[in-house]
C-alpha atoms as a PDB file:
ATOM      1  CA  UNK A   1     -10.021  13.472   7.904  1.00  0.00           C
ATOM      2  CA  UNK A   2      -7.061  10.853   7.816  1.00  0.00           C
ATOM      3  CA  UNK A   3      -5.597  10.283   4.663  1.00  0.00           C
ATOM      4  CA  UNK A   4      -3.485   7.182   4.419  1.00  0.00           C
ATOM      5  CA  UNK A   5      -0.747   6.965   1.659  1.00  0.00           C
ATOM      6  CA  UNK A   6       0.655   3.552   0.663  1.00  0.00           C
ATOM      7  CA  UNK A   7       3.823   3.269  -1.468  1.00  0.00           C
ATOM      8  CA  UNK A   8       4.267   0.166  -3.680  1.00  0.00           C
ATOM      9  CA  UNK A   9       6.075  -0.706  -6.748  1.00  0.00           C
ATOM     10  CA  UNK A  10       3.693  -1.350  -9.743  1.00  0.00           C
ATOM     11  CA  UNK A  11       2.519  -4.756 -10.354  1.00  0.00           C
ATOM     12  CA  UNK A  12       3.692  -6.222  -6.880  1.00  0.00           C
ATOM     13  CA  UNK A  13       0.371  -6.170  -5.787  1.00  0.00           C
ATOM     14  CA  UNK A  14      -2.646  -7.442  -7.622  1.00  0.00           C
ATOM     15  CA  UNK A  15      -5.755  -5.635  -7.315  1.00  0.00           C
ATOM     16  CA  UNK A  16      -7.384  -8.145  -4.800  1.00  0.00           C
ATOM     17  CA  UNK A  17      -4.363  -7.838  -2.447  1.00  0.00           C
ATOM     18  CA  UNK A  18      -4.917  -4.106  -2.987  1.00  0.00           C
ATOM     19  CA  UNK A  19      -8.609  -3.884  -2.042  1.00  0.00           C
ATOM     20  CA  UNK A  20      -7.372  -6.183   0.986  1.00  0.00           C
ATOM     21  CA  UNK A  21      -4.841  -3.339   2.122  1.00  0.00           C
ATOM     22  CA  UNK A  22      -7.429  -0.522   1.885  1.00  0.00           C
ATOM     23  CA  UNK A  23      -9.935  -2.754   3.882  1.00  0.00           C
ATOM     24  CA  UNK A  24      -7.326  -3.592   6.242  1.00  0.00           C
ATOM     25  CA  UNK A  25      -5.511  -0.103   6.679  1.00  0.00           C
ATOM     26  CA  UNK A  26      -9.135   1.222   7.163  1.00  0.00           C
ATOM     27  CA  UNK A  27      -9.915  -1.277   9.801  1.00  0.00           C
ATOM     28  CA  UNK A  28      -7.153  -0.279  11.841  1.00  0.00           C
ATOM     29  CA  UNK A  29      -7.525   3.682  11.461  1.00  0.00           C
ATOM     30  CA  UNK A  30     -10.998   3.241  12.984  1.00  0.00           C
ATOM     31  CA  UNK A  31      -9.649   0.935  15.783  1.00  0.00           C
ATOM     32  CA  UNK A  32      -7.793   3.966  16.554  1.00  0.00           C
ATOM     33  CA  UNK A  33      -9.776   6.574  16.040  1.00  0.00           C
ATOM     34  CA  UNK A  34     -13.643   4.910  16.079  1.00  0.00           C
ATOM     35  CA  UNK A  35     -16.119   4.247  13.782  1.00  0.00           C
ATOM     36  CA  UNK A  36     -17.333   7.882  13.117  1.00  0.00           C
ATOM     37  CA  UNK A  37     -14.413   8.629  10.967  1.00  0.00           C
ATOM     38  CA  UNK A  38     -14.974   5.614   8.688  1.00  0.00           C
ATOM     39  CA  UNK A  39     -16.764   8.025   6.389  1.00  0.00           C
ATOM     40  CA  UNK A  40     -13.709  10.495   6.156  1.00  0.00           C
ATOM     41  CA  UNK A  41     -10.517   7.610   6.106  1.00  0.00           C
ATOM     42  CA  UNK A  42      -9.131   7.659   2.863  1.00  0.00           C
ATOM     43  CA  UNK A  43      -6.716   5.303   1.337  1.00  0.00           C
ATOM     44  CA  UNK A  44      -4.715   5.424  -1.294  1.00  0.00           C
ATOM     45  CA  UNK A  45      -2.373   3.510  -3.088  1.00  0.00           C
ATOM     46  CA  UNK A  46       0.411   4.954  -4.809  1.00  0.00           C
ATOM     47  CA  UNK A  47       2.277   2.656  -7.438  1.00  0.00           C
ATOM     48  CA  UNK A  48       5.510   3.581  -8.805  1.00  0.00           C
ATOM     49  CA  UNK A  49       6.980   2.564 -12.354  1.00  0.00           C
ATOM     50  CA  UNK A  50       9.675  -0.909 -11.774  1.00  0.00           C
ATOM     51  CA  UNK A  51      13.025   0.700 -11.574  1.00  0.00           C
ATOM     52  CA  UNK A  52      11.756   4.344  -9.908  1.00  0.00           C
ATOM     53  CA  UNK A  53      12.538   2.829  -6.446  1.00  0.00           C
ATOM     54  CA  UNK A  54      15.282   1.779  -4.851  1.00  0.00           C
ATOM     55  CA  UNK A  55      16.528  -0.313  -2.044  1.00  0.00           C
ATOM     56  CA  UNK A  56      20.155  -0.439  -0.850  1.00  0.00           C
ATOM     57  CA  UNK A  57      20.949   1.253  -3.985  1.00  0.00           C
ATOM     58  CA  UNK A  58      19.483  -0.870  -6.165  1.00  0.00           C
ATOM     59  CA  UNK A  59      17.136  -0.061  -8.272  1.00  0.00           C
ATOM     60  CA  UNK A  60      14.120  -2.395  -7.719  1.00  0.00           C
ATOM     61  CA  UNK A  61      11.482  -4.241 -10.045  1.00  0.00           C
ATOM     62  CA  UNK A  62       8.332  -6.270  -9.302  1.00  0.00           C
ATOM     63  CA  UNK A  63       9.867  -9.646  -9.675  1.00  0.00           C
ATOM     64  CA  UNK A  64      12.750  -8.628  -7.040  1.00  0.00           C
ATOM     65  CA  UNK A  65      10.204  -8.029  -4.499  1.00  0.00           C
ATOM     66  CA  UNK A  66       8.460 -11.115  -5.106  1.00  0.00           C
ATOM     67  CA  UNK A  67      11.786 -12.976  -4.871  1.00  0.00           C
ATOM     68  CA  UNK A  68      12.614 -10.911  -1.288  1.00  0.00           C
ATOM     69  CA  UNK A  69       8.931 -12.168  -0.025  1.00  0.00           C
ATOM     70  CA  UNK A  70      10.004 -16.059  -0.931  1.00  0.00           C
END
């Protein structure tokens, strides 16, 4: 049973772009492994508080990912 574990700072994603990622990841896990273990991938996302995560060494927030994606 794969279990899939994606990371993300809270608010970066909105729940659209979330249900896009689980679709996605999924899509590619049974590309990999076929279609029987559709029923058995699991997905989750993880979101961590703005500020609990850091890049560089700086602490990062929701809007400073958006403004590293522009």
């Amino acid at each position: 049973m794969p279990l899939v574990t994606i990371d993300v700072i809270e608010e970066v994603f909105t729940p659209d772009q979330k249900r896009a990622l689980v679709e996605k990841v999924t899509e590619a896990m049974i590309a990999v492994e076929g279609e029987a273990m559709r029923p058995v991938t699991w997905v989750r996302i993880q979101e961590f508080r703005q500020g609990d995560w850091g890049i560089g060494g700086r602490l990062m927030r929701a809007a400073d990912v958006h403004a590293l994606a522009a």
